[in-house]
Protein backbone atom coordinates (compact mmCIF):
# COMPACT_ATOMS: atom_id res chain seq x y z
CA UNK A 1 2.95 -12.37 34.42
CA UNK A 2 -0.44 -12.18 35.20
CA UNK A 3 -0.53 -8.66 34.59
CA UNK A 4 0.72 -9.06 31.29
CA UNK A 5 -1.53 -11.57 30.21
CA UNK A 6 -4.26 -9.11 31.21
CA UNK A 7 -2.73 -6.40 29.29
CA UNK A 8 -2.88 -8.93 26.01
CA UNK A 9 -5.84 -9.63 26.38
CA UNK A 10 -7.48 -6.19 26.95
CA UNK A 11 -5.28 -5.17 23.61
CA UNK A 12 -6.12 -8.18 21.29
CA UNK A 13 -9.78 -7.39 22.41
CA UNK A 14 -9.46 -3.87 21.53
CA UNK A 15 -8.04 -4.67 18.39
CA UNK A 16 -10.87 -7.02 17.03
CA UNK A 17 -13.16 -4.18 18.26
CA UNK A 18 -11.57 -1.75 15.83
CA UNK A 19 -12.21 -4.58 13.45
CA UNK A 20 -15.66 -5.42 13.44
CA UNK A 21 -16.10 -1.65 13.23
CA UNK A 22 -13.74 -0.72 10.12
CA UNK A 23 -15.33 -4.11 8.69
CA UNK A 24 -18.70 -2.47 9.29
CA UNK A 25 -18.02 0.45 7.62
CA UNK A 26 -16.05 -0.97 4.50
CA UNK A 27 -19.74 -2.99 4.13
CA UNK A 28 -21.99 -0.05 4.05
CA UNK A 29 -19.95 1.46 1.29
């Protein structure tokens, strides 16, 4: 369970990552 948790969280944090960085680049166009 634990493990999984980790797993989550190292994804969800990935994902807002990716994010911020697409956001980023949508706002310099």
């Amino acid at each position: 369970m634990k493990r999984i948790k980790c797993f989550l969280g190292m994804y969800l944090l990935e994902i807002k990552t990716k994010n911020k960085v697409v956001t980023e680049k949508f706002i310099k166009k």
